[in-house]
N, C-alpha and C. Protein backbone atom coordinates (compact mmCIF):
# COMPACT_ATOMS: atom_id res chain seq x y z
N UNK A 1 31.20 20.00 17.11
CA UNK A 1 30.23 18.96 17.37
C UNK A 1 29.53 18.55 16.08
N UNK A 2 29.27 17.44 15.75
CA UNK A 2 28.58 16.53 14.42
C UNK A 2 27.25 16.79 14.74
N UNK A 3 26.23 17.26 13.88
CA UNK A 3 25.42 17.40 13.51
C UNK A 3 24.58 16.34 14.10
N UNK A 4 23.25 16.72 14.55
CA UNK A 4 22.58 15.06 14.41
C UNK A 4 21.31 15.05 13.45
N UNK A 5 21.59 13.41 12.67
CA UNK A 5 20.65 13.36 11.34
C UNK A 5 19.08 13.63 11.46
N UNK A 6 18.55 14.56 11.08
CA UNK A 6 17.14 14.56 11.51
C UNK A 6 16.47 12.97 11.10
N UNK A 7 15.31 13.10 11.58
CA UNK A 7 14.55 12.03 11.33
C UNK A 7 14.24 12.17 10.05
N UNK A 8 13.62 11.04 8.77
CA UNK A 8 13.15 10.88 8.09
C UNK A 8 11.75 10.93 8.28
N UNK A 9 11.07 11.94 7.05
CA UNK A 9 9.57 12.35 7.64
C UNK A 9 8.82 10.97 6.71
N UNK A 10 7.66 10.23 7.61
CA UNK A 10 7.01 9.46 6.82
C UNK A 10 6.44 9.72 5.60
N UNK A 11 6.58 8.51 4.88
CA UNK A 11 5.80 8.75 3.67
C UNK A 11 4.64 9.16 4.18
N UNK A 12 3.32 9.57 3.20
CA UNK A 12 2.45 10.16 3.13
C UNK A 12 1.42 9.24 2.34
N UNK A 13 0.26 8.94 3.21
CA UNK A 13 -0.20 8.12 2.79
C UNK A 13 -1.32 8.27 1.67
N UNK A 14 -1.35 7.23 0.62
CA UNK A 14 -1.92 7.16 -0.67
C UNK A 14 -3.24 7.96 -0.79
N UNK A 15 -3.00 9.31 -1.72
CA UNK A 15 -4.23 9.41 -2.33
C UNK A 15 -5.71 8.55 -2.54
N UNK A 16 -5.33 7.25 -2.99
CA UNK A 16 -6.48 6.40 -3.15
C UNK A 16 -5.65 4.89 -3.47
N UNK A 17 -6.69 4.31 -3.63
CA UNK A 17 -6.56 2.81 -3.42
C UNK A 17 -5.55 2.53 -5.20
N UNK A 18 -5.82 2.88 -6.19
CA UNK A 18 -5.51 2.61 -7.17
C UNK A 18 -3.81 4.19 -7.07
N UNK A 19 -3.72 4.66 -6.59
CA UNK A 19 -2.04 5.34 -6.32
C UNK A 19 -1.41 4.40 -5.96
N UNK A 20 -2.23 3.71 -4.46
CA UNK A 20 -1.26 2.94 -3.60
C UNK A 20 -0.90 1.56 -4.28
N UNK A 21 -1.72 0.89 -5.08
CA UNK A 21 -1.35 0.38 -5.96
C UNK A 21 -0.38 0.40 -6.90
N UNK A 22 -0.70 1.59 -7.76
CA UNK A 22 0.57 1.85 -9.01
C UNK A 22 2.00 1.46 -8.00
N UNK A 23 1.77 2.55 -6.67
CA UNK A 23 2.80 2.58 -6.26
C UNK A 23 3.45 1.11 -5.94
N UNK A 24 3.28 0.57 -5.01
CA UNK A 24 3.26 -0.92 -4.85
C UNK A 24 4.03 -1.79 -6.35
N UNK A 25 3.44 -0.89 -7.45
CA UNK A 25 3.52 -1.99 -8.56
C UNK A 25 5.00 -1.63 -8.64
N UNK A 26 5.16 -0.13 -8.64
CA UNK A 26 6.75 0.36 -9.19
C UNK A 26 7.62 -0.22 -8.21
N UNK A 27 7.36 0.04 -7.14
CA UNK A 27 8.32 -0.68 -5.71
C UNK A 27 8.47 -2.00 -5.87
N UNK A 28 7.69 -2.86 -6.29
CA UNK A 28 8.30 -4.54 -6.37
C UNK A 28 8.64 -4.74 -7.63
N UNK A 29 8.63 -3.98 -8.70
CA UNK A 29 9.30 -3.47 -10.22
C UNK A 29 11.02 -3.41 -10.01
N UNK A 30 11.08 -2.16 -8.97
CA UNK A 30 12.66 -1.98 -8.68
C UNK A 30 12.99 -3.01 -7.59
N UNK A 31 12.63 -3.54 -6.07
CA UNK A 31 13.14 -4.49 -6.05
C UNK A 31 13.80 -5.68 -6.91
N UNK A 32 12.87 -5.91 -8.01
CA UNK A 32 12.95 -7.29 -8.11
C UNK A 32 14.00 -7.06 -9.24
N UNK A 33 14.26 -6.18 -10.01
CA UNK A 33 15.42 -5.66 -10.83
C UNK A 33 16.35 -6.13 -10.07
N UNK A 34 16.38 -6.07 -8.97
CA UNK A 34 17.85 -5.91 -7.96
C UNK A 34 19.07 -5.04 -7.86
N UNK A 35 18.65 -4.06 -8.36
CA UNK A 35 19.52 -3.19 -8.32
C UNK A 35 19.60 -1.96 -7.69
N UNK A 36 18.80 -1.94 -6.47
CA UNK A 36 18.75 -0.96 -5.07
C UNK A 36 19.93 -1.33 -4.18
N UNK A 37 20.53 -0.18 -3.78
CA UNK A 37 21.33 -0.32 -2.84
C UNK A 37 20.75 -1.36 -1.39
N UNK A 38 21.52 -2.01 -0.45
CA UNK A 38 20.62 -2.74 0.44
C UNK A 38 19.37 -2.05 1.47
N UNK A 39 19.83 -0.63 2.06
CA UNK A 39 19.36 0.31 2.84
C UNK A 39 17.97 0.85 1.83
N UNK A 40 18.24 1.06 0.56
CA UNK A 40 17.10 1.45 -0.12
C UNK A 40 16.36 0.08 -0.45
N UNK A 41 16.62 -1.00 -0.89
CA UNK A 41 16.09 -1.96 -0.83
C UNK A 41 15.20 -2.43 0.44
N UNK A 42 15.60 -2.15 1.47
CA UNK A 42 14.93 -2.30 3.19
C UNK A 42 13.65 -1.61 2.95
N UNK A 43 13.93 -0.04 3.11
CA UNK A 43 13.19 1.29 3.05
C UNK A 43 11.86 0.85 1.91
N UNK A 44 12.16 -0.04 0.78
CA UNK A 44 11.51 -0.20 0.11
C UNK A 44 10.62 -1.34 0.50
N UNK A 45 10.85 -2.15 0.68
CA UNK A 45 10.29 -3.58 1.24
C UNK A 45 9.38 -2.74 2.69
N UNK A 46 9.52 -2.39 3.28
CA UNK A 46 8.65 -1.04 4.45
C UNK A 46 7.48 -0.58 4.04
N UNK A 47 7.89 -0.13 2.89
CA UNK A 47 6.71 1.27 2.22
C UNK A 47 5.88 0.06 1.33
N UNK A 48 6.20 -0.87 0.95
CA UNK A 48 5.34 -1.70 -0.23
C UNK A 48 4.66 -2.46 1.27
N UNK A 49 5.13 -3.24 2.30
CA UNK A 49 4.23 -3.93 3.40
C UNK A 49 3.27 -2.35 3.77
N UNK A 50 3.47 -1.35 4.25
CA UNK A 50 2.81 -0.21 4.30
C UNK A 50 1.51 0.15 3.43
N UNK A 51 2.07 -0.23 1.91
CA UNK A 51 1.19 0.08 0.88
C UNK A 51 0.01 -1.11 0.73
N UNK A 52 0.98 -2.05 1.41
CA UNK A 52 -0.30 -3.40 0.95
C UNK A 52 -1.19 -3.23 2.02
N UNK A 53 -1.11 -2.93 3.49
CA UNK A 53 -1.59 -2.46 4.48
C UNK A 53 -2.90 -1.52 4.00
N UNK A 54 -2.29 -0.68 3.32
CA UNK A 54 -3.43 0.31 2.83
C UNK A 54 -4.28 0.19 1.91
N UNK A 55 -3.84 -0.84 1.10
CA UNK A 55 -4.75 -1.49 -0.22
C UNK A 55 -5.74 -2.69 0.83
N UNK A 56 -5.51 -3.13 1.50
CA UNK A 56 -6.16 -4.55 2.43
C UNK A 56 -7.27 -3.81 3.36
N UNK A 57 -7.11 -2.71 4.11
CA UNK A 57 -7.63 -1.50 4.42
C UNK A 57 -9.28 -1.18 3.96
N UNK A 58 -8.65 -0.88 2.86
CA UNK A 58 -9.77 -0.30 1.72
C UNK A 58 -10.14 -1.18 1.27
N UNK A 59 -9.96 -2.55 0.57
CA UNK A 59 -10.69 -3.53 0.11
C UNK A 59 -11.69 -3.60 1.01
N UNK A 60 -11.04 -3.81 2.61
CA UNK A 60 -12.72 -4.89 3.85
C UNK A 60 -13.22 -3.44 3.91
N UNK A 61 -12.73 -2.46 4.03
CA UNK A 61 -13.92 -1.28 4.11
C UNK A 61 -15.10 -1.16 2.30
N UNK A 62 -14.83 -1.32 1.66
CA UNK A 62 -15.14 -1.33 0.17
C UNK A 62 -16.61 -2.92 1.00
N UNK A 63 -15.49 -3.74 0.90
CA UNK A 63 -16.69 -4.91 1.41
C UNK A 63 -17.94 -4.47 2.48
N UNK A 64 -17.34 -3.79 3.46
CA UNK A 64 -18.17 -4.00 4.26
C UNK A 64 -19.35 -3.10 3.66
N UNK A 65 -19.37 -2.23 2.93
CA UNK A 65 -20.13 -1.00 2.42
C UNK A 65 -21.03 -1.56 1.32
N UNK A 66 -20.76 -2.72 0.56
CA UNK A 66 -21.33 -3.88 0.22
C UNK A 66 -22.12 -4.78 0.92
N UNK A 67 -22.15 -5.24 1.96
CA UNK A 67 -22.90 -5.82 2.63
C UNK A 67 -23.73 -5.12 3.40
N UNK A 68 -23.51 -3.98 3.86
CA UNK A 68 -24.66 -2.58 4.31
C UNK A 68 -25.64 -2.55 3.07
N UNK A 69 -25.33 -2.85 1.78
CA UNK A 69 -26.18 -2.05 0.96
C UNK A 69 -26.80 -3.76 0.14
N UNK A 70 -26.56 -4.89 0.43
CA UNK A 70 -27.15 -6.10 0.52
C UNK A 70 -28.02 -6.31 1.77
N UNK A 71 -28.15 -5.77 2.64
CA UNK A 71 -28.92 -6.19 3.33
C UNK A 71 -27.86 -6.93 4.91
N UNK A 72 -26.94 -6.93 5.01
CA UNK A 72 -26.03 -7.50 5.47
C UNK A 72 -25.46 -8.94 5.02
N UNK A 73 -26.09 -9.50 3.54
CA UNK A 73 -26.15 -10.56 3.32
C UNK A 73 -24.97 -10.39 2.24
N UNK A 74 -23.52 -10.68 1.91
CA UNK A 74 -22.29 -11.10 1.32
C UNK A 74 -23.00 -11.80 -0.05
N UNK A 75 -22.79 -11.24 -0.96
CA UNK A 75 -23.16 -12.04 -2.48
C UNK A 75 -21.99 -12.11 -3.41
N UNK A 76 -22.02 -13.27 -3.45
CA UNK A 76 -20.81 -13.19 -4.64
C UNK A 76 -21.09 -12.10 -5.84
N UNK A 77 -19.92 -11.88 -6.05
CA UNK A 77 -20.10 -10.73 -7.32
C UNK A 77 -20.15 -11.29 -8.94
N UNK A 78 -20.70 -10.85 -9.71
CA UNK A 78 -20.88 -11.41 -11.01
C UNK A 78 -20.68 -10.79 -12.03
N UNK A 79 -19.99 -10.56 -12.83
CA UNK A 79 -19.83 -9.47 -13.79
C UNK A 79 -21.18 -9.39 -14.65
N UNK A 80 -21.77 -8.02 -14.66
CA UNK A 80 -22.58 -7.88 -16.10
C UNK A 80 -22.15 -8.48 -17.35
């Protein structure tokens, strides 16, 4: 009898907002090379929508923690 393929265990989600980033950066780095097999190319295009998920995440939470500490009032930001 043939074996059956275990499941693939999920990635593991980003340390922090600036990992999930790097990561993100290297993943549309090797896509765009084009030189992933198609199945790893898929798998990849997954984990970068995943990663942007988790960067989009943390940005409106980042915001909202900003507007708690404005008063509830949204201010544009200004660099020193």
């Amino acid at each position: 009898m043939p074996k059956a393929a275990a499941a693939p265990t999920p990635p593991a989600e980003p340390a922090s907002y600036e990992a999930a980033l790097q990561e993100l950066e290297d993943l549309v780095g090797r896509i765009e090379a084009g030189q992933l097999p198609l199945e790893q190319m898929l798998t990849s295009y997954q984990r970068g929508a995943q990663l942007l998920q988790f960067c989009r995440a943390r940005l409106d939470a980042v915001q909202q923690q900003i507007k708690l500490l404005d008063e509830g009032v949204l201010k544009p930001w200004t660099p020193q």
